[in-house]
PDB file of N, CA and C in Angstrom:
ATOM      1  N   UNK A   1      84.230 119.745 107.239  1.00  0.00           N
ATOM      2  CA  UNK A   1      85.277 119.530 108.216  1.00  0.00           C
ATOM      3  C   UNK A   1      84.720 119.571 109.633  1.00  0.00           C
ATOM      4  N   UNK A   2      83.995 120.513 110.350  1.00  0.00           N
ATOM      5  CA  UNK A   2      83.225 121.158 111.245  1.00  0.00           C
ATOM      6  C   UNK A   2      82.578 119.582 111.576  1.00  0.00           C
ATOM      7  N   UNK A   3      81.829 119.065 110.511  1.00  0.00           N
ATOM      8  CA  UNK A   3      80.738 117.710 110.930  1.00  0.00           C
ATOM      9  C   UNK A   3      81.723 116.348 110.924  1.00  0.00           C
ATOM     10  N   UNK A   4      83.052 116.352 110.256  1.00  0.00           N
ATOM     11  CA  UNK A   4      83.482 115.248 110.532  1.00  0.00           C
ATOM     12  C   UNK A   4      84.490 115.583 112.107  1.00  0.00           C
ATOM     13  N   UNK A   5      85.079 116.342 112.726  1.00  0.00           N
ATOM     14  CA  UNK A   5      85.235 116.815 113.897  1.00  0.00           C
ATOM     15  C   UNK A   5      84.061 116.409 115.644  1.00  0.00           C
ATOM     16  N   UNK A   6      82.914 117.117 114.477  1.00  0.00           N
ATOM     17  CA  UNK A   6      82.101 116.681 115.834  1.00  0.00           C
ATOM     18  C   UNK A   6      81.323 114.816 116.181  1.00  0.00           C
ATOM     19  N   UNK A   7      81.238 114.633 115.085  1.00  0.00           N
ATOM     20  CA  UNK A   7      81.347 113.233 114.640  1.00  0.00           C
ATOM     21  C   UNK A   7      82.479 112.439 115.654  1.00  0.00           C
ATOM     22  N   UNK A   8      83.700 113.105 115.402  1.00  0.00           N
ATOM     23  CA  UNK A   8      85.015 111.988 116.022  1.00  0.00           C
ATOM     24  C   UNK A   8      84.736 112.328 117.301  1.00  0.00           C
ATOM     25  N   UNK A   9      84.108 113.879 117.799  1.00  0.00           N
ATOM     26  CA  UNK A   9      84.180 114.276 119.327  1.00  0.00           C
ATOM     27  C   UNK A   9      83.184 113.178 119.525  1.00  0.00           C
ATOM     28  N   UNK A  10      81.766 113.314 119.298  1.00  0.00           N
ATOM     29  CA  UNK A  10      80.996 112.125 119.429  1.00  0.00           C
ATOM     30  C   UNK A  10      81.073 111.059 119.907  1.00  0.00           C
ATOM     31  N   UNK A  11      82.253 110.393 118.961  1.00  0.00           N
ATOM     32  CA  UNK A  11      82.875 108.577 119.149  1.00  0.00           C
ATOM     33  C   UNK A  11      83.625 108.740 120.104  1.00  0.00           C
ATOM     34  N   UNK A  12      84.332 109.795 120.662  1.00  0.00           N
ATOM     35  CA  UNK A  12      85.004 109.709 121.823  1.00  0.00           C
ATOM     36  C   UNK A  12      84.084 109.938 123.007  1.00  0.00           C
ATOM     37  N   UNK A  13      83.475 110.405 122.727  1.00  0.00           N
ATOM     38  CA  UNK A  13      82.558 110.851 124.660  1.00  0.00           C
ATOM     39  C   UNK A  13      81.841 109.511 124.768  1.00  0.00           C
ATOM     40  N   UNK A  14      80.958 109.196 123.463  1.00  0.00           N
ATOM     41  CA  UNK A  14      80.706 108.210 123.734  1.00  0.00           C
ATOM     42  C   UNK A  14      81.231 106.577 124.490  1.00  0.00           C
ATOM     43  N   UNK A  15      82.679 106.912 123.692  1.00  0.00           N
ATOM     44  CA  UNK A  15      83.259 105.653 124.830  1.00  0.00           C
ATOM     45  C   UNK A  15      84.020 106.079 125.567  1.00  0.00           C
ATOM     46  N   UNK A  16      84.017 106.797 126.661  1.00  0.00           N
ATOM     47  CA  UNK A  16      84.258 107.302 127.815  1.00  0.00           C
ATOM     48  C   UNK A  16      83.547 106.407 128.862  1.00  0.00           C
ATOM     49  N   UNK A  17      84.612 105.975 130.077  1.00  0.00           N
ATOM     50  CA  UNK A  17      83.952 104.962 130.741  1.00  0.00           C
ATOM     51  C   UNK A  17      82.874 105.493 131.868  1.00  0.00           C
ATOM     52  N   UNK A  18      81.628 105.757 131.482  1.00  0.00           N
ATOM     53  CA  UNK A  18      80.335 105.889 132.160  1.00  0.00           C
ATOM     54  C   UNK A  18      79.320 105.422 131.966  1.00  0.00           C
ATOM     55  N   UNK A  19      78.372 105.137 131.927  1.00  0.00           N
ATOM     56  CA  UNK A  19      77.331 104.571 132.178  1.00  0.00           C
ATOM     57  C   UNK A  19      77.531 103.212 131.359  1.00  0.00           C
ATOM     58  N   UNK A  20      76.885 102.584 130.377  1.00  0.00           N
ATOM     59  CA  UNK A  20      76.994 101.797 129.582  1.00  0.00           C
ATOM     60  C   UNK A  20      77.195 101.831 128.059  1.00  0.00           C
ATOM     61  N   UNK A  21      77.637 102.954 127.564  1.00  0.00           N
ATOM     62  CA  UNK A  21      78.167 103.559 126.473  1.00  0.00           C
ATOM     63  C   UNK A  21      77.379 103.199 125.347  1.00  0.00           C
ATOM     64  N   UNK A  22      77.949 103.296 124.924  1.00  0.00           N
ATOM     65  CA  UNK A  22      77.556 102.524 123.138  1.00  0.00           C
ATOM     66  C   UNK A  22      78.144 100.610 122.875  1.00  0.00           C
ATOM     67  N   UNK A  23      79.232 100.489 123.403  1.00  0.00           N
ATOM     68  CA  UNK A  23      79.704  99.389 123.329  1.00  0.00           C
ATOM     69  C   UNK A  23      79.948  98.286 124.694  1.00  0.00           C
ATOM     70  N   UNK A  24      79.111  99.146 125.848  1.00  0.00           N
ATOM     71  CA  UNK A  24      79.314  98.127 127.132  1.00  0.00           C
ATOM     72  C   UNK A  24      80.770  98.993 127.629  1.00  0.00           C
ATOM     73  N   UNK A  25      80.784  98.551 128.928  1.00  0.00           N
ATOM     74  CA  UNK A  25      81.976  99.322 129.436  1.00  0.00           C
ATOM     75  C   UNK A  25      82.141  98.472 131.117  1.00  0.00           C
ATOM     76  N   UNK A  26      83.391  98.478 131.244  1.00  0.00           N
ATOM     77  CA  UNK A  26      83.181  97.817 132.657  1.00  0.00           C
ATOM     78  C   UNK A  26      83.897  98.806 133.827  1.00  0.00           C
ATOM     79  N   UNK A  27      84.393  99.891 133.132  1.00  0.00           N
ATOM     80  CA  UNK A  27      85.184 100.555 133.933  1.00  0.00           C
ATOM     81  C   UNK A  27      86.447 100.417 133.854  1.00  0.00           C
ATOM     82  N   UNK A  28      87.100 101.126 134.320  1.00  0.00           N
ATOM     83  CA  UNK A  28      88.914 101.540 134.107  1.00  0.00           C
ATOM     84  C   UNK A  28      89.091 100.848 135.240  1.00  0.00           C
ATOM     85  N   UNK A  29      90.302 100.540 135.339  1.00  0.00           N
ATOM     86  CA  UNK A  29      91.268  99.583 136.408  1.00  0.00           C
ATOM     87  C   UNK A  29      92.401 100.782 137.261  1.00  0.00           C
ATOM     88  N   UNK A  30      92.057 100.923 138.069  1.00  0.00           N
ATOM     89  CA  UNK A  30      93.231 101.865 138.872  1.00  0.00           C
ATOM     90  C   UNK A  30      93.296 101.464 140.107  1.00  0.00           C
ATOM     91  N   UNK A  31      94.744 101.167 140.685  1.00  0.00           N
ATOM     92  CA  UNK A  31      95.266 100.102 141.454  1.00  0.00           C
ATOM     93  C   UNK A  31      94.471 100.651 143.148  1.00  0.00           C
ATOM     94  N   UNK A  32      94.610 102.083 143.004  1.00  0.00           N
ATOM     95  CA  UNK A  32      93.768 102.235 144.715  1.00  0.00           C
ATOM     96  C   UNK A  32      92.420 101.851 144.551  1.00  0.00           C
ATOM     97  N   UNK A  33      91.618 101.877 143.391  1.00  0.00           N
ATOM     98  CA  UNK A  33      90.263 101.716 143.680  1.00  0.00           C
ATOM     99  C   UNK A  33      89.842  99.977 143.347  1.00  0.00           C
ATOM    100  N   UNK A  34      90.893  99.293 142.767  1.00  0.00           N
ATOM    101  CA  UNK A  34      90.316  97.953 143.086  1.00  0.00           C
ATOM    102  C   UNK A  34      90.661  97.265 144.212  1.00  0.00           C
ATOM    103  N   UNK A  35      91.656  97.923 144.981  1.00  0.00           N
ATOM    104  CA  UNK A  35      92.445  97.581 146.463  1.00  0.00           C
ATOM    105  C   UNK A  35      91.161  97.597 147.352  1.00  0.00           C
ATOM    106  N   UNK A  36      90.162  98.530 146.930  1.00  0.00           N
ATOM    107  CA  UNK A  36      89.168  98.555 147.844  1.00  0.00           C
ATOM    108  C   UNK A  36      87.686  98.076 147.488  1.00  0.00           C
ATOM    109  N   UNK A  37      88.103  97.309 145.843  1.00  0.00           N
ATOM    110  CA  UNK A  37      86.727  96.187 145.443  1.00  0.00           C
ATOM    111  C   UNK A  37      86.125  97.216 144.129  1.00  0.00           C
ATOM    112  N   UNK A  38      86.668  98.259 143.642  1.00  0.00           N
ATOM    113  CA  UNK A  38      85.451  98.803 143.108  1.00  0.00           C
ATOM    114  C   UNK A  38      86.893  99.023 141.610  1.00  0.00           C
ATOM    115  N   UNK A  39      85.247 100.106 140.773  1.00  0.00           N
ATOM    116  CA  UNK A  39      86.164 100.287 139.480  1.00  0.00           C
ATOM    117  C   UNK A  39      85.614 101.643 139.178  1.00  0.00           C
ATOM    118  N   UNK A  40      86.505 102.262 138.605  1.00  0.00           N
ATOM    119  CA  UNK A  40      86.398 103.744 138.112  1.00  0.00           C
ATOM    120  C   UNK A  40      85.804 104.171 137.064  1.00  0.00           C
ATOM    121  N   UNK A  41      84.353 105.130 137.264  1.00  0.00           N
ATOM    122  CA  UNK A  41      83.776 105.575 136.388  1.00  0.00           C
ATOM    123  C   UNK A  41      83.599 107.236 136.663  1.00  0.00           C
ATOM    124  N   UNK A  42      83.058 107.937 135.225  1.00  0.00           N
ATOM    125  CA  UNK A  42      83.291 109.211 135.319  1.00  0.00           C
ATOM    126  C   UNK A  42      81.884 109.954 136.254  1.00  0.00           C
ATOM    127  N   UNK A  43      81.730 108.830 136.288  1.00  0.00           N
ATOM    128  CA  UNK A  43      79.806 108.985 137.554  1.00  0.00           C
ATOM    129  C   UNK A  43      79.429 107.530 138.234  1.00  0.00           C
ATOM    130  N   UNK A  44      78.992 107.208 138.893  1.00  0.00           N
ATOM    131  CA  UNK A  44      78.620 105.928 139.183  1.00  0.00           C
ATOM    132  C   UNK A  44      77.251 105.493 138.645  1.00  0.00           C
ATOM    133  N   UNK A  45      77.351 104.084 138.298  1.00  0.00           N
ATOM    134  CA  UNK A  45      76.002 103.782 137.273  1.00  0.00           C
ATOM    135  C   UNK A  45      74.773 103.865 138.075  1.00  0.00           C
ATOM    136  N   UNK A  46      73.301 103.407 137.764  1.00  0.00           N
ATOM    137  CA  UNK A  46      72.479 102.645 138.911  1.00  0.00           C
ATOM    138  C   UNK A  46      72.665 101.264 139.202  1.00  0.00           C
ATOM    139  N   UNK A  47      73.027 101.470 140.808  1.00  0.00           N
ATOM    140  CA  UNK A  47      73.105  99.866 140.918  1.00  0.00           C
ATOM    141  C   UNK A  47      74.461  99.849 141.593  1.00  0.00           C
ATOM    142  N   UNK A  48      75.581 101.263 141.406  1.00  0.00           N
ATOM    143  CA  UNK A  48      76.896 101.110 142.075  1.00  0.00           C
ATOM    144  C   UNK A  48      77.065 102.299 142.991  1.00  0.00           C
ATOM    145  N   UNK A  49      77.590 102.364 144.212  1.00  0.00           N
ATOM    146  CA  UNK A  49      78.049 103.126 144.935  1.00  0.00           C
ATOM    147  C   UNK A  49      79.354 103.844 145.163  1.00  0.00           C
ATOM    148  N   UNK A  50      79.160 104.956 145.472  1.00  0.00           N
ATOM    149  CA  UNK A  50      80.850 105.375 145.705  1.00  0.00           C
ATOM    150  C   UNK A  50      80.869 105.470 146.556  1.00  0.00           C
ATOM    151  N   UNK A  51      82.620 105.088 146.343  1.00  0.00           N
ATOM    152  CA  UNK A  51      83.966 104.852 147.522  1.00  0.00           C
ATOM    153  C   UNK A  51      84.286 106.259 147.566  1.00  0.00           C
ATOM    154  N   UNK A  52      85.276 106.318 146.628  1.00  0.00           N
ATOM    155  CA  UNK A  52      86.372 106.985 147.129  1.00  0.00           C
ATOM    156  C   UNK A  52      86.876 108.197 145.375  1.00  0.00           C
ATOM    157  N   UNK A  53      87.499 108.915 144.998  1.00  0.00           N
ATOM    158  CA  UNK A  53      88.240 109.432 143.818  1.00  0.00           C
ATOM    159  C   UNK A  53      89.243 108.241 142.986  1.00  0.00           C
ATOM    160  N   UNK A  54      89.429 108.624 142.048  1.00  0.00           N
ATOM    161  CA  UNK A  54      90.585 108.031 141.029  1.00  0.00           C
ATOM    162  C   UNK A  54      91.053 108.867 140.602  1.00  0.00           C
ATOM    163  N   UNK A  55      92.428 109.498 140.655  1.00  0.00           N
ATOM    164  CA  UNK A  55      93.034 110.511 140.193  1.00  0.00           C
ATOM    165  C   UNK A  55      92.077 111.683 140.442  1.00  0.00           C
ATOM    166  N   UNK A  56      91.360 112.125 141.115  1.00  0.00           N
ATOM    167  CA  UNK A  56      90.420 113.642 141.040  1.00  0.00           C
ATOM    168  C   UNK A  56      89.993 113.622 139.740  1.00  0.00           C
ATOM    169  N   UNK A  57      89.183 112.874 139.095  1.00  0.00           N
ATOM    170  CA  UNK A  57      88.477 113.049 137.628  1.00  0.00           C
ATOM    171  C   UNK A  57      87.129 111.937 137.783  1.00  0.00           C
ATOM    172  N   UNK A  58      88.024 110.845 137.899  1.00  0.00           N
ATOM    173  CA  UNK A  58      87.056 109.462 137.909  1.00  0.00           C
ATOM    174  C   UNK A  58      86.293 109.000 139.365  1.00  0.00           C
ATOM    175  N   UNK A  59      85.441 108.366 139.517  1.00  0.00           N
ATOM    176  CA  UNK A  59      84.816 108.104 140.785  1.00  0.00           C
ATOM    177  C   UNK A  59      84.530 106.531 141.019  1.00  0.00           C
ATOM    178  N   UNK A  60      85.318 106.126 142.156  1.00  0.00           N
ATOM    179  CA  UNK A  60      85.369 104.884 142.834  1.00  0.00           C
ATOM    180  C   UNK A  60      84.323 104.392 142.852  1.00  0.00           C
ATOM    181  N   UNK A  61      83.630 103.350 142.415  1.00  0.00           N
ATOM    182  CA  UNK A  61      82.102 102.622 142.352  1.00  0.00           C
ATOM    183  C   UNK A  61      82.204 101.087 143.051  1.00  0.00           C
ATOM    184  N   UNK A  62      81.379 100.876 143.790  1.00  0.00           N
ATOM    185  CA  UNK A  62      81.254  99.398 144.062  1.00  0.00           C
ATOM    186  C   UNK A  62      79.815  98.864 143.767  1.00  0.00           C
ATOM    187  N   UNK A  63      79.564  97.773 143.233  1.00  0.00           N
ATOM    188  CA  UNK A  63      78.817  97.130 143.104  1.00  0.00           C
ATOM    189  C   UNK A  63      77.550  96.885 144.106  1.00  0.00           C
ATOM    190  N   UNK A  64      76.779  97.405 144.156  1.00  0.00           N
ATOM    191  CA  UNK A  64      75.806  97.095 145.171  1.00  0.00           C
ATOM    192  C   UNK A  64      75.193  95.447 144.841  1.00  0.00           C
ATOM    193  N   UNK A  65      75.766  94.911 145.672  1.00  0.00           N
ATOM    194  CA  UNK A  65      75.485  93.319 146.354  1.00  0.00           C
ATOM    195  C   UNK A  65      74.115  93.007 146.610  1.00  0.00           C
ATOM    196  N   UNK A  66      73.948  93.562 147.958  1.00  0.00           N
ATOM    197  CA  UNK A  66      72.638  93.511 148.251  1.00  0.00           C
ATOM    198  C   UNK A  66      71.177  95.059 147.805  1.00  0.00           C
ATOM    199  N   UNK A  67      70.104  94.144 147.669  1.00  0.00           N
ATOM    200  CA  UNK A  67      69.075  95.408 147.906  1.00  0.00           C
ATOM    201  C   UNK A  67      69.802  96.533 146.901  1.00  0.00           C
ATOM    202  N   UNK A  68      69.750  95.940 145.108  1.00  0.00           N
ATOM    203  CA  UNK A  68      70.100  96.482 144.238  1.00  0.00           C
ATOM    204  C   UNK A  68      68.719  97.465 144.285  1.00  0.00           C
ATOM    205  N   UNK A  69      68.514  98.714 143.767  1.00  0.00           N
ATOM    206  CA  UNK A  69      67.507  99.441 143.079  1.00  0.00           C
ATOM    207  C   UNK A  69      66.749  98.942 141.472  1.00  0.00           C
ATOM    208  N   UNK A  70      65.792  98.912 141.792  1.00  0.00           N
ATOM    209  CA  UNK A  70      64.617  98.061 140.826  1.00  0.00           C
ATOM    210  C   UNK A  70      65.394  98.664 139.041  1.00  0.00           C
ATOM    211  N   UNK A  71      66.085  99.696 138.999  1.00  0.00           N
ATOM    212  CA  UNK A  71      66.158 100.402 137.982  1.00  0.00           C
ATOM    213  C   UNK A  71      67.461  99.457 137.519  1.00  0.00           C
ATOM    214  N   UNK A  72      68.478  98.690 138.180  1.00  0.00           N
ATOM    215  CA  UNK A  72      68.938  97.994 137.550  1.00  0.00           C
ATOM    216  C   UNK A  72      68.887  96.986 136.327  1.00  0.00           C
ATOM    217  N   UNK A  73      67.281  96.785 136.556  1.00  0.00           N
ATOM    218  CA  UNK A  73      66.745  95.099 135.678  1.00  0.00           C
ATOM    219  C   UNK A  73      66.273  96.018 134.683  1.00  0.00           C
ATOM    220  N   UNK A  74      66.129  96.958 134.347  1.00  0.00           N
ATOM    221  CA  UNK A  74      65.453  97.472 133.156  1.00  0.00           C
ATOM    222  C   UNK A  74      66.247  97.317 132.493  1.00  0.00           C
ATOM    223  N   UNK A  75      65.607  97.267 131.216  1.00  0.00           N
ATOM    224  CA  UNK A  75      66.462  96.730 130.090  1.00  0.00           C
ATOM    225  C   UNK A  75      66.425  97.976 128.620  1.00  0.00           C
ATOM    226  N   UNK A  76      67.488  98.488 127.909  1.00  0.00           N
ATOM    227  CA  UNK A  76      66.984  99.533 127.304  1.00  0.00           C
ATOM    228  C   UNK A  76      66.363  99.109 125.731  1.00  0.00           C
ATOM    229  N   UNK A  77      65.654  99.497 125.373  1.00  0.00           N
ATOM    230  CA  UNK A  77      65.129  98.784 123.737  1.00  0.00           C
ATOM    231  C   UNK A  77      65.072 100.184 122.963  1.00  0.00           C
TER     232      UNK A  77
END
C-alpha cells in the first residue's frame, strides 16, 4: 500500500508545472500573469525570467527573447 501511495505521490509532483516534467509542460495560464506576457511556474526554468507572483505559490516567468543563457540549447539524453 505504502509503495503504491508513493508511486501516485510521484506521478503527481512529477507533473507539477516546473521545469520540463516528465511529459513537457508549458505552464499554467493565470489571467494577471499573461496580462503581462508571461506564464506561471512553481520556479522559473533556464532561459525565463521573473515578473511578478501567481496566487503567492506560482512564479510569473517571461521568456527571455534576447541573449538566452547557453544552458537553454542543451538537450537532455
Amino acid at each position: 500500500m505504502r509503495l503504491c501511495l508513493s508511486g501516485l505521490l510521484f506521478l503527481f509532483v512529477i507533473s507539477l508545472p516546473s521545469g520540463n516534467g516528465l511529459f513537457g509542460n508549458d505552464g499554467v495560464e493565470v489571467r494577471t500573469c499573461t496580462a503581462l506576457g508571461g506564464r506561471c511556474f512553481f520556479g522559473c526554468r533556464v532561459g525565463w525570467k521573473w515578473v511578478a507572483y501567481c496566487h503567492n505559490v506560482l512564479s510569473c516567468c517571461l521568456k527571455l527573447r534576447r541573449h538566452p543563457p547557453p544552458q537553454v540549447y542543451e538537450t537532455a539524453h
